[in-house]
N, C-alpha and C. Protein backbone atom coordinates (compact mmCIF):
# COMPACT_ATOMS: atom_id res chain seq x y z
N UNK A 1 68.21 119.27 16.76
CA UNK A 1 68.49 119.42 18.16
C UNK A 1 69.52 120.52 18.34
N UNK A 2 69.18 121.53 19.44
CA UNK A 2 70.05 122.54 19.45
C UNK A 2 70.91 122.63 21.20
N UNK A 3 72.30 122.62 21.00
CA UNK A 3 72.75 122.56 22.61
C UNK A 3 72.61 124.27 22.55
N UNK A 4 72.36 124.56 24.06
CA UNK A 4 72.64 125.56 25.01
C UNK A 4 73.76 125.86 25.60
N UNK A 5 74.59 126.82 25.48
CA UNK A 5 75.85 127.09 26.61
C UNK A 5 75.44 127.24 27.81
N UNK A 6 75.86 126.72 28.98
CA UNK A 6 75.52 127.01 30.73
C UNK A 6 76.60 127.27 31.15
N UNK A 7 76.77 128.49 31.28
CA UNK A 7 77.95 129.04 31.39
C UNK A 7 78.53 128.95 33.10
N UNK A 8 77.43 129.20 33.84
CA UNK A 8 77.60 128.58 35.27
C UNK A 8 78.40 126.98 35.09
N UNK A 9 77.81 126.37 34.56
CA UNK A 9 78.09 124.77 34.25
C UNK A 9 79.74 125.03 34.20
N UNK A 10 79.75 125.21 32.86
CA UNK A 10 81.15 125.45 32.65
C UNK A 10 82.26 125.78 33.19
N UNK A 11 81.80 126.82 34.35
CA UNK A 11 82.71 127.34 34.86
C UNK A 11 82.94 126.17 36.12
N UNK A 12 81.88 125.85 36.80
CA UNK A 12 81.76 124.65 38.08
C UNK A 12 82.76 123.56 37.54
N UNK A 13 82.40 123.04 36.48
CA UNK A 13 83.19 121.73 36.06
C UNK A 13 84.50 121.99 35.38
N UNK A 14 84.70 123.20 35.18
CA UNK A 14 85.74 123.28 34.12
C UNK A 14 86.33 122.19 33.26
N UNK A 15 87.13 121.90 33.48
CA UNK A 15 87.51 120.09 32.14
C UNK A 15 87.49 118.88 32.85
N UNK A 16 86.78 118.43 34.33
CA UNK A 16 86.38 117.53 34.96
C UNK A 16 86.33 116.52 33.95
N UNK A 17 85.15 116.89 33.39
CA UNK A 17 84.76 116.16 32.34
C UNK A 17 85.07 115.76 30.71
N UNK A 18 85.87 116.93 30.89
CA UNK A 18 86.43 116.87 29.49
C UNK A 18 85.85 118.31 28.62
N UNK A 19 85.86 118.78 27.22
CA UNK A 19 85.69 119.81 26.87
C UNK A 19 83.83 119.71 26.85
N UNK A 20 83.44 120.99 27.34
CA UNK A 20 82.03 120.75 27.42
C UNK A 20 81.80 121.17 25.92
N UNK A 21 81.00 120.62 25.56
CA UNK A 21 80.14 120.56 24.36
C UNK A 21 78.72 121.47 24.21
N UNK A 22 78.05 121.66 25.17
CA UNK A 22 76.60 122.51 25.38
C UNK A 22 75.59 121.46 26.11
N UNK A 23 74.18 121.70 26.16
CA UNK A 23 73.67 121.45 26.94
C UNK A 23 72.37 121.13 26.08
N UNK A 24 71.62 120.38 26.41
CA UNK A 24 70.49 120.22 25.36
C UNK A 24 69.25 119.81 26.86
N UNK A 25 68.27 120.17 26.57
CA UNK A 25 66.89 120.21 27.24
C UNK A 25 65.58 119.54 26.66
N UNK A 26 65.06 118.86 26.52
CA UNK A 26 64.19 117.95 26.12
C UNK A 26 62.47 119.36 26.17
N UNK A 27 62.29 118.55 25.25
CA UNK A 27 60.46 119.70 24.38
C UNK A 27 60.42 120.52 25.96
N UNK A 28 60.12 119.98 27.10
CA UNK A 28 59.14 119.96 27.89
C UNK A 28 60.24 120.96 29.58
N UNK A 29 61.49 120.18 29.00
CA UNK A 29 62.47 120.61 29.82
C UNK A 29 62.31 119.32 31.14
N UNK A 30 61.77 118.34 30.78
CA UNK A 30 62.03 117.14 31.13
C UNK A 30 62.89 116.42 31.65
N UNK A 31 63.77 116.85 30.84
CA UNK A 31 65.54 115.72 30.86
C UNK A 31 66.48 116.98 30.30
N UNK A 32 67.54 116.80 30.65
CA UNK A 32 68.45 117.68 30.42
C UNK A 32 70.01 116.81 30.35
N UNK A 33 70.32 117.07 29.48
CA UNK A 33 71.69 116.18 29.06
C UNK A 33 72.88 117.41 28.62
N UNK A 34 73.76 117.09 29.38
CA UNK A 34 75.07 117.57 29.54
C UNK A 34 75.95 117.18 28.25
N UNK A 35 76.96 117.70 27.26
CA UNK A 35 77.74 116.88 26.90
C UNK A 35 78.89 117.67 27.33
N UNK A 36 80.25 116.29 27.09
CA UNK A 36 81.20 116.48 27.42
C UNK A 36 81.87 115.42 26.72
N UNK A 37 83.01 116.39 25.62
CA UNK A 37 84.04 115.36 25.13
C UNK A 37 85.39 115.13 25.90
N UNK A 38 85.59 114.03 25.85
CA UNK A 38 86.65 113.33 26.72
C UNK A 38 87.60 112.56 26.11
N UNK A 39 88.77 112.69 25.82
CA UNK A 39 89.84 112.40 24.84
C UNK A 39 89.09 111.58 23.28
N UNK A 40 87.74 112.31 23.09
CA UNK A 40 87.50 111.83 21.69
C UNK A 40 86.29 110.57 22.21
N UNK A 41 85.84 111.24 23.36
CA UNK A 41 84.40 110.02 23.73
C UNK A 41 83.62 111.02 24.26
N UNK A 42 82.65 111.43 23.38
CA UNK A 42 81.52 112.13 24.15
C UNK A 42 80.39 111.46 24.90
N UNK A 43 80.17 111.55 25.99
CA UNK A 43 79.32 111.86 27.15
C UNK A 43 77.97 112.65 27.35
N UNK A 44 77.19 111.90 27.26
CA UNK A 44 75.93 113.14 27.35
C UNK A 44 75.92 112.36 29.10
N UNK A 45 75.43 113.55 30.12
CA UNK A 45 75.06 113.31 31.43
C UNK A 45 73.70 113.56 31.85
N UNK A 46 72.43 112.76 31.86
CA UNK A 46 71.35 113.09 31.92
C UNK A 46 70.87 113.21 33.35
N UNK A 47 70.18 114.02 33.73
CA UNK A 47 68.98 114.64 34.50
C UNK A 47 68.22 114.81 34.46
N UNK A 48 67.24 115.32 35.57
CA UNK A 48 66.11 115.27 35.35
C UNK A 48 65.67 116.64 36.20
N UNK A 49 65.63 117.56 35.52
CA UNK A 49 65.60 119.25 36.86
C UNK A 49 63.93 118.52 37.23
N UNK A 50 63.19 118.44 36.63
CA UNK A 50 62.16 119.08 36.96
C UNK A 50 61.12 117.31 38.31
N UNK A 51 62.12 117.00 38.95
CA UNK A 51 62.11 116.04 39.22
C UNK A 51 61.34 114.61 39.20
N UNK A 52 61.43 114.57 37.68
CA UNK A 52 60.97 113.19 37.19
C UNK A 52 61.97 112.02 37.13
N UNK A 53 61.51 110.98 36.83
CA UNK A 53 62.82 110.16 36.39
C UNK A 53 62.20 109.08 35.15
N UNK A 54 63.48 108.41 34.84
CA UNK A 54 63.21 107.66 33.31
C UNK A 54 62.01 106.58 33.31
N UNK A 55 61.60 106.70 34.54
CA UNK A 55 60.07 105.67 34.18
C UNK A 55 58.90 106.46 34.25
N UNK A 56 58.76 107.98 34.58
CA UNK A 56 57.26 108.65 34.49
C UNK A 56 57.41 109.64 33.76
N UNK A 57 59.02 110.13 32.93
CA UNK A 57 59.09 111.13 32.05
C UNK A 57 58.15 110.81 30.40
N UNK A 58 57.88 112.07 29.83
CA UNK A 58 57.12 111.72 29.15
C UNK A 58 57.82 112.00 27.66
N UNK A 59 58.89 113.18 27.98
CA UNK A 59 59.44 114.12 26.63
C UNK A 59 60.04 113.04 26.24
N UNK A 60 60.49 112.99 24.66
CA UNK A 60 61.41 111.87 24.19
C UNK A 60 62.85 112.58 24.40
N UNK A 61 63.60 112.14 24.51
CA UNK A 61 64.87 112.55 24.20
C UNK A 61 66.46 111.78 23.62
N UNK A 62 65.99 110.38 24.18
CA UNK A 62 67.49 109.42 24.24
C UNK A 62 66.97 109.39 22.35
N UNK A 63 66.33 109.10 21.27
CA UNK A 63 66.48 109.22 20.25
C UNK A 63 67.01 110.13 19.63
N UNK A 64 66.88 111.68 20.37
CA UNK A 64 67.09 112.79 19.57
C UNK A 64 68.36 113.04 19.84
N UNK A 65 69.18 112.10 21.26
CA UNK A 65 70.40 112.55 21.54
C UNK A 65 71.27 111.65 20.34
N UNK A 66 70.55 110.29 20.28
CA UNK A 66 71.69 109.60 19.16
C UNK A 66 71.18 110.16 18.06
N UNK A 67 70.52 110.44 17.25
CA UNK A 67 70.29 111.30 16.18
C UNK A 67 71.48 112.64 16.34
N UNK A 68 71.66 113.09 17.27
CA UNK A 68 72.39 114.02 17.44
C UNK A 68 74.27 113.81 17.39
N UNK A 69 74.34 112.51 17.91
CA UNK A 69 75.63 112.19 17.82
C UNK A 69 76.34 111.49 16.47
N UNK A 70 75.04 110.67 16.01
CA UNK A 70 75.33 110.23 14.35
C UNK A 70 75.07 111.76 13.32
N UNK A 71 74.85 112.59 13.14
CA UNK A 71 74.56 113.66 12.71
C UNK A 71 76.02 114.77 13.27
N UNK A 72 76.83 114.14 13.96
CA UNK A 72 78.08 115.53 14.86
C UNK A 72 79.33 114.54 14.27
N UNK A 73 79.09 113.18 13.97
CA UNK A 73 79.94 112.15 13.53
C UNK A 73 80.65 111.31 14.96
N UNK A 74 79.73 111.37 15.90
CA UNK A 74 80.50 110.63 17.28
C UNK A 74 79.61 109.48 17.89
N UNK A 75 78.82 109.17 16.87
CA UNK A 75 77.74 107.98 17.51
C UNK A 75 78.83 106.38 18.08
N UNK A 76 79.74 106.22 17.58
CA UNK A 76 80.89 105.41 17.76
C UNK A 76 81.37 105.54 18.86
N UNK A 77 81.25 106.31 19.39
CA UNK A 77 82.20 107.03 20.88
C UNK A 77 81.52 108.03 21.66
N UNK A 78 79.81 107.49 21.61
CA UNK A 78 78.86 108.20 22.56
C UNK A 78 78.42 107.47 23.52
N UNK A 79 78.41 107.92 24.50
CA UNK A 79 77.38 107.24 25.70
C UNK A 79 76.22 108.14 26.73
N UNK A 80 75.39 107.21 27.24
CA UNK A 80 74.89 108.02 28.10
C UNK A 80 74.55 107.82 29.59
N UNK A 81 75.07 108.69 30.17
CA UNK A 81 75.05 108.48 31.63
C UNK A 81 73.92 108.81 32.35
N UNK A 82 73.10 108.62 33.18
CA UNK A 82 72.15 108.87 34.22
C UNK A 82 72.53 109.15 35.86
N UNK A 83 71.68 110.49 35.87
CA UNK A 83 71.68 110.55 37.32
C UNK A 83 71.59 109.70 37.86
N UNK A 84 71.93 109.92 39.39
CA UNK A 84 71.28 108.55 40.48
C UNK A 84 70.75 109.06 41.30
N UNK A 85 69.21 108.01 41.68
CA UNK A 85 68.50 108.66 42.38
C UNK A 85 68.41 107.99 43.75
């Protein structure tokens, strides 16, 4: 799994959230998850650009994000948040 810098992002939120981490996009561009570390608790913030939501999306992604956080060493102090629709 590879994050993206959104440099717009970055600049909008500046440390709101805590230090941004990059941006990761699902196969299809499906879901789109934000991270953001926050005194040592990373945050992925999920969306959905292409306006689907978590019951008709099809791309996988919530596996590849914890694969991603046990693999960075923060699966202990990950969560994941969802838009609201």
């Amino acid at each position: 799994m590879q994050l993206i810098q959104d440099k717009a992002l970055k600049r909008a939120v500046g440390r709101d959230y805590g230090k941004y981490l990059g941006t990761y996009f699902s196969e299809r561009r499906e879901a789109r998850a934000d991270l953001f570390d926050l005194g040592g608790r990373v945050t992925a913030y999920i969306s959905y650009p292409t306006g689907l939501n978590p019951t008709n999306i099809e791309d996988p992604y919530y596996d590849e994000l914890l694969d991603y956080a046990e693999s960075q060493g923060f699966a202990n102090r990950f969560r994941i948040v969802y838009a609201d629709y």
